[in-house]
Protein backbone atom coordinates (compact mmCIF):
# COMPACT_ATOMS: atom_id res chain seq x y z
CA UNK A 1 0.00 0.00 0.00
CA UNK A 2 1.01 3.87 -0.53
CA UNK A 3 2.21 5.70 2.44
CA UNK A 4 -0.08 7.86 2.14
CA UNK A 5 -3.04 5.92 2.36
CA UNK A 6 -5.80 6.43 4.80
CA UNK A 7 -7.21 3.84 7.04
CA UNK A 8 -10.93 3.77 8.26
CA UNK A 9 -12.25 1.45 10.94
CA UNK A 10 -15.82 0.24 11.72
CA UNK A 11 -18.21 -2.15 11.56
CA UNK A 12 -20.60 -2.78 8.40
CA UNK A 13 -23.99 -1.08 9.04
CA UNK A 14 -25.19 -1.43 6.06
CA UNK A 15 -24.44 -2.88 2.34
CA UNK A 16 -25.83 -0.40 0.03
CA UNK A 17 -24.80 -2.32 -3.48
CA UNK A 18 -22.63 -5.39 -4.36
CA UNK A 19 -21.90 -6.72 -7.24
CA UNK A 20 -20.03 -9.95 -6.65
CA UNK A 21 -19.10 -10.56 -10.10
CA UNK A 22 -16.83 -7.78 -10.01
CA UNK A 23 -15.92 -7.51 -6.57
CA UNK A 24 -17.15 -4.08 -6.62
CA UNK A 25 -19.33 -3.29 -3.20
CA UNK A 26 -20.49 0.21 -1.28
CA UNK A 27 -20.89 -0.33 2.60
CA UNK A 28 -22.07 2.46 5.37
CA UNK A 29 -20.11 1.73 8.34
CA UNK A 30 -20.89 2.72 12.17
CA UNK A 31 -18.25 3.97 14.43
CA UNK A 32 -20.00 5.33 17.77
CA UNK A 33 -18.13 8.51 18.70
CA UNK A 34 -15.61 8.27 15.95
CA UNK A 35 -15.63 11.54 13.33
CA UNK A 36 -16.17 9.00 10.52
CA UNK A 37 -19.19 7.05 12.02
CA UNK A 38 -21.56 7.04 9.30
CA UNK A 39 -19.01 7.18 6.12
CA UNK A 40 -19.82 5.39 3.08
CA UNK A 41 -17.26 3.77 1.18
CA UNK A 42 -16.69 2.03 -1.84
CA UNK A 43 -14.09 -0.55 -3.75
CA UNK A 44 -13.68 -4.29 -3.65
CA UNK A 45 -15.88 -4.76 -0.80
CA UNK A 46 -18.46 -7.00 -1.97
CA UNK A 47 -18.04 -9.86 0.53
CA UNK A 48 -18.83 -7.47 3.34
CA UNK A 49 -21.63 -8.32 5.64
CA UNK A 50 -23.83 -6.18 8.11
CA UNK A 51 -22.04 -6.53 11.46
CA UNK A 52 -18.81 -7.32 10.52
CA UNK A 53 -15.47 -5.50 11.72
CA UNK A 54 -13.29 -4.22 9.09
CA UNK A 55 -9.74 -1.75 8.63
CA UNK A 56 -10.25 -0.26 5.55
CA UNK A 57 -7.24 1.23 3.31
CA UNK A 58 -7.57 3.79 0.37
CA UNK A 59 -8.35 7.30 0.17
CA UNK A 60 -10.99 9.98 0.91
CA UNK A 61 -12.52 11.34 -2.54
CA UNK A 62 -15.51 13.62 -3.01
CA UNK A 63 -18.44 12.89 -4.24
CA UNK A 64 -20.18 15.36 -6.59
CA UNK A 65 -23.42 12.72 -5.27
CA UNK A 66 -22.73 11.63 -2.14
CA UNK A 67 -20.15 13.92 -0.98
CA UNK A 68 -17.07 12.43 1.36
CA UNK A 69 -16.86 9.01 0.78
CA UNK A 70 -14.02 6.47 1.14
CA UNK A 71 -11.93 5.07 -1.50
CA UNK A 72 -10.85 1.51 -0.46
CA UNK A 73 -8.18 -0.25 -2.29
CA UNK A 74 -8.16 -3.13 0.11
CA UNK A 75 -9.75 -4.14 3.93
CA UNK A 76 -9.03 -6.93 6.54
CA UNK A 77 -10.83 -8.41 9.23
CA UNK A 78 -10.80 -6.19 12.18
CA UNK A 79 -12.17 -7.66 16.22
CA UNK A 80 -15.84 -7.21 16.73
CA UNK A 81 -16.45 -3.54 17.85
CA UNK A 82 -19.97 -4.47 19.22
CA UNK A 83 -21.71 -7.30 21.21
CA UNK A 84 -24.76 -6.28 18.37
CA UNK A 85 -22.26 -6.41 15.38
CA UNK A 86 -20.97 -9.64 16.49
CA UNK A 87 -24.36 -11.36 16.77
CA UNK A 88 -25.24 -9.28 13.15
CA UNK A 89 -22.12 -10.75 11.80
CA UNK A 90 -23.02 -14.52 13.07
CA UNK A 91 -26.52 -14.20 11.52
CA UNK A 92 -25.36 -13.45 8.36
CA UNK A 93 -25.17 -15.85 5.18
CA UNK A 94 -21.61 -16.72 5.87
CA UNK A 95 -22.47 -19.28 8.83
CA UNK A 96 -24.93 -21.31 7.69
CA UNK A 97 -27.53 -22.88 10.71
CA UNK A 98 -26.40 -20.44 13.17
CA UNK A 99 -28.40 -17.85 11.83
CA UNK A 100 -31.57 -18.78 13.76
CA UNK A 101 -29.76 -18.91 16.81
CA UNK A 102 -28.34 -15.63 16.59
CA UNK A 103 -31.06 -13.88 15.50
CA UNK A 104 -32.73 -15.15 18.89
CA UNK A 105 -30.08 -14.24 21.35
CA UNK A 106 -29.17 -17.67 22.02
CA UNK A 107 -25.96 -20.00 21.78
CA UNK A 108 -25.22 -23.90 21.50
CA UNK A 109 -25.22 -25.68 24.99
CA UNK A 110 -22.82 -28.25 25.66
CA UNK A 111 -23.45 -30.75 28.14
């Protein structure tokens, strides 16, 4: 990555478009008290689901549309920011049969 490249940090509020042929995906991502919480941002981002933690890297651009938005050129997996985002994250089409359980608050017993 550039040395100049911003980073952004949050958790996926909402997926606004993805196209998963290309790759190509525009989030919304929530950071409680951070002066980005709310940012929109775009790239290869497609495989982003609601609730899950990401560290984005790119660059801010302006929008003549929708004004600041974020420029990502790549993102990782970041920790859970959120007890709600986790439980979000687990619910989501990547785990399969868990979904239910997630949705209503509960876990798995062993025993």
């Amino acid at each position: 990555m550039a040395a100049d490249a911003d980073e952004l940090q949050g958790e996926v509020a909402a997926v606004v478009f993805c196209n998963p042929d290309s790759g190509f995906g525009v989030v919304e991502l929530s950071a409680p008290g951070e002066e980005h919480d709310g940012a929109r941002a775009t790239g290869p981002l497609a495989a982003l689901v609601p609730g899950q933690s990401v560290r984005l890297v790119g660059r801010w651009v302006e929008s003549e549309r929708y004004g600041p938005t974020f420029e990502a050129l790549a993102y990782e997996q970041a920790p859970p920011r959120s007890a709600d985002g986790l439980v979000a994250f687990l619910a989501s089409d990547r785990f399969p049969g868990s979904a239910r359980s997630a949705r209503a608050g509960s876990s798995p017993r062993s025993g």
